[in-house]
Protein backbone atom coordinates (compact mmCIF):
# COMPACT_ATOMS: atom_id res chain seq x y z
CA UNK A 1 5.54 -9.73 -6.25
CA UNK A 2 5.76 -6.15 -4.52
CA UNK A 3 7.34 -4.77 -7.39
CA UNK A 4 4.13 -5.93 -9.64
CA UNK A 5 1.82 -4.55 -7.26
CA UNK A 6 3.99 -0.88 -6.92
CA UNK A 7 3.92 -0.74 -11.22
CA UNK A 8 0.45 -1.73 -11.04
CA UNK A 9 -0.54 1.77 -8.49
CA UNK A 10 2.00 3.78 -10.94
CA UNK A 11 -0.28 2.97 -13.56
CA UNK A 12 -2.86 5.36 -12.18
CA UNK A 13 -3.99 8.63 -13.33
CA UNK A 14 -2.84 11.79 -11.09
CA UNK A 15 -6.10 12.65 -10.99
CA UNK A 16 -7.45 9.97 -9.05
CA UNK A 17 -6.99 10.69 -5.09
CA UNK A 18 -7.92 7.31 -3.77
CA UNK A 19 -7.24 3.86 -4.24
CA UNK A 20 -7.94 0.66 -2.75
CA UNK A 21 -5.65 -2.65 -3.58
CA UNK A 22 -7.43 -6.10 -2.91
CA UNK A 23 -5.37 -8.88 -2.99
CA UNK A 24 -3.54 -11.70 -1.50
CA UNK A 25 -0.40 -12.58 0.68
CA UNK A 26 2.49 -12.65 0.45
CA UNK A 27 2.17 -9.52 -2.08
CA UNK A 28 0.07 -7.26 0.37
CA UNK A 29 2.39 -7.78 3.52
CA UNK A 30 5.25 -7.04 1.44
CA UNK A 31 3.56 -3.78 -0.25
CA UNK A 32 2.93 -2.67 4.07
CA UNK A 33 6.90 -3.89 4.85
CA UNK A 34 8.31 -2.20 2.14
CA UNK A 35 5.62 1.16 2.23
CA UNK A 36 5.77 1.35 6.06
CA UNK A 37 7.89 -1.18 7.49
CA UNK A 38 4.87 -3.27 8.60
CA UNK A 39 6.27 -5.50 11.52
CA UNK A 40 3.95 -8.68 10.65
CA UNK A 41 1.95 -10.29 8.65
CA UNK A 42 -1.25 -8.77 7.17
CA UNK A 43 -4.22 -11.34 8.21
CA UNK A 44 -7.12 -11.92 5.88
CA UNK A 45 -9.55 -9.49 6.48
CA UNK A 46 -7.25 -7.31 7.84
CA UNK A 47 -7.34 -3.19 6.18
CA UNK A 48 -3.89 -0.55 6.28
CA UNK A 49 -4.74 2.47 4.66
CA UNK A 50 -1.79 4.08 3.70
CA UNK A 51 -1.09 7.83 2.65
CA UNK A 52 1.11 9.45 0.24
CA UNK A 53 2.44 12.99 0.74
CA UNK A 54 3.12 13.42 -3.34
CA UNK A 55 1.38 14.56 -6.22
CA UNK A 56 1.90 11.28 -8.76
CA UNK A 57 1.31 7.58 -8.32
CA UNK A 58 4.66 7.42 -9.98
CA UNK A 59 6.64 8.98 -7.04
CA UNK A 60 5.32 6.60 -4.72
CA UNK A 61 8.18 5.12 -1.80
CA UNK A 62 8.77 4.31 1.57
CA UNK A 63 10.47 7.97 2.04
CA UNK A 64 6.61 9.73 1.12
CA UNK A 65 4.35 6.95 2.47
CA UNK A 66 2.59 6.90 5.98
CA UNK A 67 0.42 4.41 7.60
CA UNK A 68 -2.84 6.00 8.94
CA UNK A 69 -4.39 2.67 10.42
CA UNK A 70 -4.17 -0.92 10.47
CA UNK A 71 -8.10 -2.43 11.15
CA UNK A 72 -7.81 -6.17 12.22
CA UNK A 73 -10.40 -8.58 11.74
CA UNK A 74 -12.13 -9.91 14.76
């Protein structure tokens, strides 16, 4: 399922700067393991925004990708 969800954000134009994914588990927890080597499971509710230092959705990987926060629900 991660590798749908990866092809989906290369899809994206280069001009767009921000994106947010909604979805479900197990797909988002293994988009923040394989991103940023998230630890556990993402709850529902729960928000990572992640940052890429590149300049195309296409070069997206764990080697340019950096977890800014994690917000948990309460």
């Amino acid at each position: 399922f991660v590798n749908e969800v990866i092809e989906s954000i290369t899809y994206t134009f280069d001009d767009v700067n921000t994106l947010m994914i909604v979805g479900h588990n197990p797909s988002l927890t293994a988009l923040g393991v394989s991103l940023v080597g998230l630890k556990e499971k993402i709850l529902m509710g729960e928000v990572l925004k992640i940052e890429f230092d590149c300049n195309s959705w296409t070069s997206i990987d764990i080697s340019n990708a950096k977890l800014i926060y994690q917000i948990k629900p309460d």
